[in-house]
C-alpha atoms as a PDB file:
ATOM      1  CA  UNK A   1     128.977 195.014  64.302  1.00  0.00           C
ATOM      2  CA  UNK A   2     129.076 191.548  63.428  1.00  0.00           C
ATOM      3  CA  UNK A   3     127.549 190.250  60.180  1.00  0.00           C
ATOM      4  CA  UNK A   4     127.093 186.992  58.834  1.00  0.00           C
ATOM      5  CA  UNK A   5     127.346 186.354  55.384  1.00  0.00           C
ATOM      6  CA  UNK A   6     124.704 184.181  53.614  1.00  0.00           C
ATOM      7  CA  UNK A   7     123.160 183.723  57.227  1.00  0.00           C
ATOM      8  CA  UNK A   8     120.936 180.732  55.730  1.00  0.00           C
ATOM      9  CA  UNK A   9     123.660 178.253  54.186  1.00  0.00           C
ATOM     10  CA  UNK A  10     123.491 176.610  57.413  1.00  0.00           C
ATOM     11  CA  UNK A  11     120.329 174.750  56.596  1.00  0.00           C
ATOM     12  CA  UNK A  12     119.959 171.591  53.911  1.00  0.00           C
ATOM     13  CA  UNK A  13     119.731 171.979  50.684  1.00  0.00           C
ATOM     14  CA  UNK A  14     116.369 171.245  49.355  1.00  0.00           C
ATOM     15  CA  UNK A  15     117.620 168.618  46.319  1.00  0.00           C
ATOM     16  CA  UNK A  16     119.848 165.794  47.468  1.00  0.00           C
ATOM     17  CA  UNK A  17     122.526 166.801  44.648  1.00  0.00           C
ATOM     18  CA  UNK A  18     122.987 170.401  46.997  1.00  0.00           C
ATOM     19  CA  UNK A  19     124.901 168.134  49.028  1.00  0.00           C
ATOM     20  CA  UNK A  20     127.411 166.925  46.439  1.00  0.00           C
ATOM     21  CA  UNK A  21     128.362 170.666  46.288  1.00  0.00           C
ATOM     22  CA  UNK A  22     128.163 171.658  49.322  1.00  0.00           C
ATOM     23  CA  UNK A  23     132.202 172.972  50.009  1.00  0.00           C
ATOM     24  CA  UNK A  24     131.060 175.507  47.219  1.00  0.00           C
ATOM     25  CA  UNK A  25     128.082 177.265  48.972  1.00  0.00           C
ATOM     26  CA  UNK A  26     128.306 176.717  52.594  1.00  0.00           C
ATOM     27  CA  UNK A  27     129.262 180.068  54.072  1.00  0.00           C
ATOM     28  CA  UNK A  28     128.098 179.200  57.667  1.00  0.00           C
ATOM     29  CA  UNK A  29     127.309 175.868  60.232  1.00  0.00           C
ATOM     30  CA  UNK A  30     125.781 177.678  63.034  1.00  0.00           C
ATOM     31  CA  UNK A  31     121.952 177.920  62.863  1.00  0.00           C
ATOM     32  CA  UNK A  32     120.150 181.443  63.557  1.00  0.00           C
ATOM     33  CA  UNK A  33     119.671 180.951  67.268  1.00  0.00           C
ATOM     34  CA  UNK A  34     123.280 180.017  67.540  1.00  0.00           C
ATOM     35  CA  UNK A  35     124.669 183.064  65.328  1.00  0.00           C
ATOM     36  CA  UNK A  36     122.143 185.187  67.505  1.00  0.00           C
ATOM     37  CA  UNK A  37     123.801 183.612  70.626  1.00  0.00           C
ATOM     38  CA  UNK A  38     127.100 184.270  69.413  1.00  0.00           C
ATOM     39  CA  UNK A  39     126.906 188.019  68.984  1.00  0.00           C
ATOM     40  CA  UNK A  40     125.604 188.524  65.343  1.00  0.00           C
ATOM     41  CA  UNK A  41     123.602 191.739  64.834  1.00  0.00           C
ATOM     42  CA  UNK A  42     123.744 192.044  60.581  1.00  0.00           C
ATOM     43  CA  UNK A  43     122.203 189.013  58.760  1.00  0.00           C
ATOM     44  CA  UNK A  44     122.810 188.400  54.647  1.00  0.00           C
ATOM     45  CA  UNK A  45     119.644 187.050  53.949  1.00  0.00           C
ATOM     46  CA  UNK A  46     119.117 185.812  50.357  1.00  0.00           C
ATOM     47  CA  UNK A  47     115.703 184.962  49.001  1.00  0.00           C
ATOM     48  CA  UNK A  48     114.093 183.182  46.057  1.00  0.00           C
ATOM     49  CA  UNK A  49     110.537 182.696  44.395  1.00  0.00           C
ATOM     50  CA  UNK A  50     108.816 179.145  45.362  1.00  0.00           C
ATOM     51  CA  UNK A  51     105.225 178.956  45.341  1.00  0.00           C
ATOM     52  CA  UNK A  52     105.608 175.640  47.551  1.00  0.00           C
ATOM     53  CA  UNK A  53     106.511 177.838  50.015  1.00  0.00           C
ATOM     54  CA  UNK A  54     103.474 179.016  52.644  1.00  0.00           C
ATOM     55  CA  UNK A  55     105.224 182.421  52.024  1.00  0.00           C
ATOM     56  CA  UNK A  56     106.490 182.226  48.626  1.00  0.00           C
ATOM     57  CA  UNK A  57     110.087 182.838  48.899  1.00  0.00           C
ATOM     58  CA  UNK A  58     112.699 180.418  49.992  1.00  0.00           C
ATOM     59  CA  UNK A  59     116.583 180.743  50.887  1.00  0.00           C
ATOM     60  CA  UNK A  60     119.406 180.005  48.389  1.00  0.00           C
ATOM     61  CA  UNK A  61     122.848 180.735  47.344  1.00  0.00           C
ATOM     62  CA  UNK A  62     123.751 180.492  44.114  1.00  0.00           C
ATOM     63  CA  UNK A  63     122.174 177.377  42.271  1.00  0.00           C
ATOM     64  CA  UNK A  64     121.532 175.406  45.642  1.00  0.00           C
ATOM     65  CA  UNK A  65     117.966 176.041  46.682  1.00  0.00           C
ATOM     66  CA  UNK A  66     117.857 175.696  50.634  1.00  0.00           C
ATOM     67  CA  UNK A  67     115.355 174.152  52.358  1.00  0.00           C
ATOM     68  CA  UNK A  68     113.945 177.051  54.832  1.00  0.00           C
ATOM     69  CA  UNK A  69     111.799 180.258  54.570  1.00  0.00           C
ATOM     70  CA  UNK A  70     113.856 183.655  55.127  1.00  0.00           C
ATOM     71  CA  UNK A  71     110.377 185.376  56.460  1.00  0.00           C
ATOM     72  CA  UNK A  72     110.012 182.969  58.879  1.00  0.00           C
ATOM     73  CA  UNK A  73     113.762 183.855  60.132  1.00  0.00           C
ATOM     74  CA  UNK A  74     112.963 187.461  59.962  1.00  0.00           C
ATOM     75  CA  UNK A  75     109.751 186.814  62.119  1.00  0.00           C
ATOM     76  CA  UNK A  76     112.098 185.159  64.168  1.00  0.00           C
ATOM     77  CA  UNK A  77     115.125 187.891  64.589  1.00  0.00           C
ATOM     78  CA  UNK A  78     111.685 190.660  64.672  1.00  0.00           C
ATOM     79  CA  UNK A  79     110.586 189.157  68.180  1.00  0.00           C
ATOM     80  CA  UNK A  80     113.777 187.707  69.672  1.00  0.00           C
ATOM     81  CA  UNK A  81     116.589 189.987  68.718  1.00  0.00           C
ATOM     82  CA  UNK A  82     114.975 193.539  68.099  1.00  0.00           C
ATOM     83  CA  UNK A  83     117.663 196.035  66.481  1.00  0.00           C
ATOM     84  CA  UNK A  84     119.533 193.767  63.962  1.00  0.00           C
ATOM     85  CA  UNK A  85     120.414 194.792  60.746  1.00  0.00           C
ATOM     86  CA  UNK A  86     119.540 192.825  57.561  1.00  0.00           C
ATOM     87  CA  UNK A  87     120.845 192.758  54.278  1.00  0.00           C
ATOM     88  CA  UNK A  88     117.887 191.693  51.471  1.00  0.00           C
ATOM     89  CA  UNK A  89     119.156 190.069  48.363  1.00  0.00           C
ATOM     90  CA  UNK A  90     117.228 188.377  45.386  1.00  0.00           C
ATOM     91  CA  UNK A  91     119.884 185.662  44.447  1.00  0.00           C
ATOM     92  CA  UNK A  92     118.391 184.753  41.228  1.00  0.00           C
ATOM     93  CA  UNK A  93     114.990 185.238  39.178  1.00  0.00           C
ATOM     94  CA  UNK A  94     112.909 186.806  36.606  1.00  0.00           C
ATOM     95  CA  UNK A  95     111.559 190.072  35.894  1.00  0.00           C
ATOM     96  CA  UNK A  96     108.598 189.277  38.004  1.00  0.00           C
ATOM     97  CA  UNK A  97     110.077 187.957  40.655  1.00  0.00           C
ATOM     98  CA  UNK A  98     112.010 191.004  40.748  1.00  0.00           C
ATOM     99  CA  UNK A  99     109.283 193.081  40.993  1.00  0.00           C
ATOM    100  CA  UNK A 100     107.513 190.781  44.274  1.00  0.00           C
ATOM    101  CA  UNK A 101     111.269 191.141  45.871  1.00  0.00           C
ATOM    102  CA  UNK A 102     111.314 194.873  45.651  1.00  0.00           C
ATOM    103  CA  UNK A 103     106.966 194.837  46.847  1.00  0.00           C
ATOM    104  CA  UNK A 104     108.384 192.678  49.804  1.00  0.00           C
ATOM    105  CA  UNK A 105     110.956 194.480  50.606  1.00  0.00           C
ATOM    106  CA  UNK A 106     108.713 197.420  51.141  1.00  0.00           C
ATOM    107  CA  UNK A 107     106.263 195.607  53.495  1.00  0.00           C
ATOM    108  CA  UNK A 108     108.885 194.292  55.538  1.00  0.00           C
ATOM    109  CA  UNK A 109     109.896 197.444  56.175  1.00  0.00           C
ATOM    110  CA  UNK A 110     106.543 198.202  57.686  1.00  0.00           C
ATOM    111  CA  UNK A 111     105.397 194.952  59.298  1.00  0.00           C
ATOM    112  CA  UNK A 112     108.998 194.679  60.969  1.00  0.00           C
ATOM    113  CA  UNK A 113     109.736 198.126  62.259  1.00  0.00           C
ATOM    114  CA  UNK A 114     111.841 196.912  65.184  1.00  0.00           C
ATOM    115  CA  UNK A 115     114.701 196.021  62.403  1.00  0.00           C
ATOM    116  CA  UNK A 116     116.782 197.735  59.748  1.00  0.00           C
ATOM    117  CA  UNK A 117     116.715 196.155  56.274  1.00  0.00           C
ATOM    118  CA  UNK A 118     118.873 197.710  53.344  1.00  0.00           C
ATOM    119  CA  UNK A 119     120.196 197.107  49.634  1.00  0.00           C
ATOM    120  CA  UNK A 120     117.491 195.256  48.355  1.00  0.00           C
ATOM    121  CA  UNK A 121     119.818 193.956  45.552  1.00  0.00           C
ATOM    122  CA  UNK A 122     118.737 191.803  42.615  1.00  0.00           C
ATOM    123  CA  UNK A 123     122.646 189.636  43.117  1.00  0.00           C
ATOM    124  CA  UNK A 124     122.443 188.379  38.884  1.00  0.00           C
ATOM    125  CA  UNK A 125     123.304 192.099  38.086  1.00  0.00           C
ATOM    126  CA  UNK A 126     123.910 193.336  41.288  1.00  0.00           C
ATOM    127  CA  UNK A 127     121.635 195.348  40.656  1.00  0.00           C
ATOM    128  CA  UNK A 128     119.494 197.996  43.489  1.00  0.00           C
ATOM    129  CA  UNK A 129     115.601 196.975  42.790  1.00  0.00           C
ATOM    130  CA  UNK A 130     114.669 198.252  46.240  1.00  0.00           C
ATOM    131  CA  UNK A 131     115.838 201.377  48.214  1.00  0.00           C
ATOM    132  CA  UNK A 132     114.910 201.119  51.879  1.00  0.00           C
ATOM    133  CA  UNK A 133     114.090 204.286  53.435  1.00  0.00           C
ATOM    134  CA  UNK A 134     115.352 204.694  57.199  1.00  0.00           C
ATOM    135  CA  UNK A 135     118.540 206.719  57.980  1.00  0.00           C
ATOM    136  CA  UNK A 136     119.871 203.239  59.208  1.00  0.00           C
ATOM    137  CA  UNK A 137     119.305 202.062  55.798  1.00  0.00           C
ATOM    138  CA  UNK A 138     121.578 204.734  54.594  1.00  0.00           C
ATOM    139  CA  UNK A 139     124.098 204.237  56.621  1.00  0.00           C
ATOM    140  CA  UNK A 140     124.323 200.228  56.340  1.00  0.00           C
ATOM    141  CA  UNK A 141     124.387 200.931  52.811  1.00  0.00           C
ATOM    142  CA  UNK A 142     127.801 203.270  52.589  1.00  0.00           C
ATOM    143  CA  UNK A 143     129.638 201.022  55.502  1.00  0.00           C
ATOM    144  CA  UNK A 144     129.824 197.685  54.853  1.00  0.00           C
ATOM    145  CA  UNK A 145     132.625 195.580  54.777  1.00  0.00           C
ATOM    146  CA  UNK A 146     132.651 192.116  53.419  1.00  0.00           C
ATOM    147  CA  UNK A 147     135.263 189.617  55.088  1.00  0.00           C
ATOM    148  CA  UNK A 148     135.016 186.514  52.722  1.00  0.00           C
ATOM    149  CA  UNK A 149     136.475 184.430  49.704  1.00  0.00           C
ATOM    150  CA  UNK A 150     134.009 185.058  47.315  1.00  0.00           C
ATOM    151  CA  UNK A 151     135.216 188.672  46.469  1.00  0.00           C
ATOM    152  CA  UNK A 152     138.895 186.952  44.944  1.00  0.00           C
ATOM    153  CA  UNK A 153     138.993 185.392  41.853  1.00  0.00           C
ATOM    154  CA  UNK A 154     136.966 182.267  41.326  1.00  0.00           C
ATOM    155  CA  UNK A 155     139.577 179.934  41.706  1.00  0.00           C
ATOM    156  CA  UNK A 156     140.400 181.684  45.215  1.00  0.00           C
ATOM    157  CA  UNK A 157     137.014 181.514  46.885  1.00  0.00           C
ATOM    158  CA  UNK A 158     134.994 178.697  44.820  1.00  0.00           C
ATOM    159  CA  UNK A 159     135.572 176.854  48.682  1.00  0.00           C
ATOM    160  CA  UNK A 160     133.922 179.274  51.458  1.00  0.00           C
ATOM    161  CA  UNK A 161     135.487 177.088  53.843  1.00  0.00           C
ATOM    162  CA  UNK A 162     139.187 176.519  52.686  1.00  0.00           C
ATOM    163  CA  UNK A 163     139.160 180.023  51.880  1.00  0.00           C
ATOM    164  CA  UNK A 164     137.940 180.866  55.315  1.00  0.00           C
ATOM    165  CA  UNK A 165     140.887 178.140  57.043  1.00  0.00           C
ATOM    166  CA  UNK A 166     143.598 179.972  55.196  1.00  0.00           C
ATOM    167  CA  UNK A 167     142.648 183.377  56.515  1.00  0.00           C
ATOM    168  CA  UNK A 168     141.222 182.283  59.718  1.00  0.00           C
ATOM    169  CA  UNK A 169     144.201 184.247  61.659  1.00  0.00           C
ATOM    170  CA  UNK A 170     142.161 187.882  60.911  1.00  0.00           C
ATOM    171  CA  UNK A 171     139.067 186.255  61.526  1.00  0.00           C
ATOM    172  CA  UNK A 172     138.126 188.924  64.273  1.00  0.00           C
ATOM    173  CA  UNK A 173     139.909 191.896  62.523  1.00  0.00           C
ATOM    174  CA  UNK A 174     137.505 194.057  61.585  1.00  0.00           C
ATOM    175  CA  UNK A 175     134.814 193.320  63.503  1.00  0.00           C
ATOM    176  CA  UNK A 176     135.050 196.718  65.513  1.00  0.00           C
ATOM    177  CA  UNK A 177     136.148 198.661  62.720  1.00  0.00           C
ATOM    178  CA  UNK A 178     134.100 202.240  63.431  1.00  0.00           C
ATOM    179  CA  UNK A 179     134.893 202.790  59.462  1.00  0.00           C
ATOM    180  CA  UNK A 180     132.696 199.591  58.554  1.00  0.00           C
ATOM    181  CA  UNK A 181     129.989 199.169  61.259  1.00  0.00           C
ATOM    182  CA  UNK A 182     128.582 196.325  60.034  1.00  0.00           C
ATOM    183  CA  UNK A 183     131.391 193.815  59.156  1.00  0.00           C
ATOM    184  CA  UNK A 184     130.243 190.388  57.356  1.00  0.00           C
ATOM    185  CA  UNK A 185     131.990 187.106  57.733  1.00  0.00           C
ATOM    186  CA  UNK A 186     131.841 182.872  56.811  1.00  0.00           C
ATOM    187  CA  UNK A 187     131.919 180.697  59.873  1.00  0.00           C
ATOM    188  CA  UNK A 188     131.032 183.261  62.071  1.00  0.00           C
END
């Protein structure tokens, strides 16, 4: 199954110096429609606490803050692509917001039955604050493969997209790997 990894990058950063590091934390162009479009059934969907927010989380990777609100994808990928899979992570945050990611990943398991959420990972420690409880879940959890630069050594991956140009010739191996059903990918 296809995944994307940090499904969000592909919207602006919200602080005009997130574009002056941009090569670092891009991991995809194509919005969520697009991806959707495209074939993408596992979404890597990081969140972090804002207030300003009308839901109080918003999307980042590392220290870029982006400017969109990961519920309002989910809502999204809930009534237009039924089935997905998606991947919850708390990319950065205190002890309390901590403990609001692992409450909301419990009610989105309830108010979004129609898709599968796992790990529920605080990324700082990588560390499991949630444990979703379908059999999907389970399975998500034990099978995923990660296609992607930032699992080399810093100075291999700091550049999602160079990385991604270099080893662009197995960009589709994998992706029907029965050994790794969900398979996630930059630039999908």
């Amino acid at each position: 199954m296809k995944g994307s990894h940090n499904t969000l990058t592909f919207a602006a950063p919200r602080y005009w110096w997130g574009w002056l590091l941009l090569p670092f934390w891009r991991n995809q162009t194509k919005n969520i429609v697009r991806q959707i479009f495209d074939g993408i059934r596992a979404f890597d969907i990081r969140f972090v606490r804002d207030d300003s927010m009308p839901s109080g989380w918003r999307s980042a990777h590392g220290l870029v803050d982006l400017d969109i609100d990961p519920l309002q994808v989910i809502e999204y990928l809930g009534v237009h692509s039924p089935g997905v899979y998606i991947r919850c992570i708390l990319e950065k945050g205190t002890q309390e917001d901590v403990d609001d990611f692992s409450a909301l990943c419990e009610n989105l398991e309830h108010i979004y039955p129609v898709l599968h959420f796992y790990e529920g990972i605080f990324k700082p420690e990588w560390r499991r604050v949630h444990v979703f409880t379908t059999p999907e879940a389970h399975i998500a959890e034990g099978t995923s493969k990660q296609y992607y630069g930032s699992h080399c050594a810093w100075w291999k991956g700091a550049i999602p997209r160079l990385w991604w140009f270099k080893h662009r010739h197995d960009k589709v191996m994998g992706w029907n790997n029965t050994a790794h059903p969900i398979v996630f990918k930059d630039f999908v």
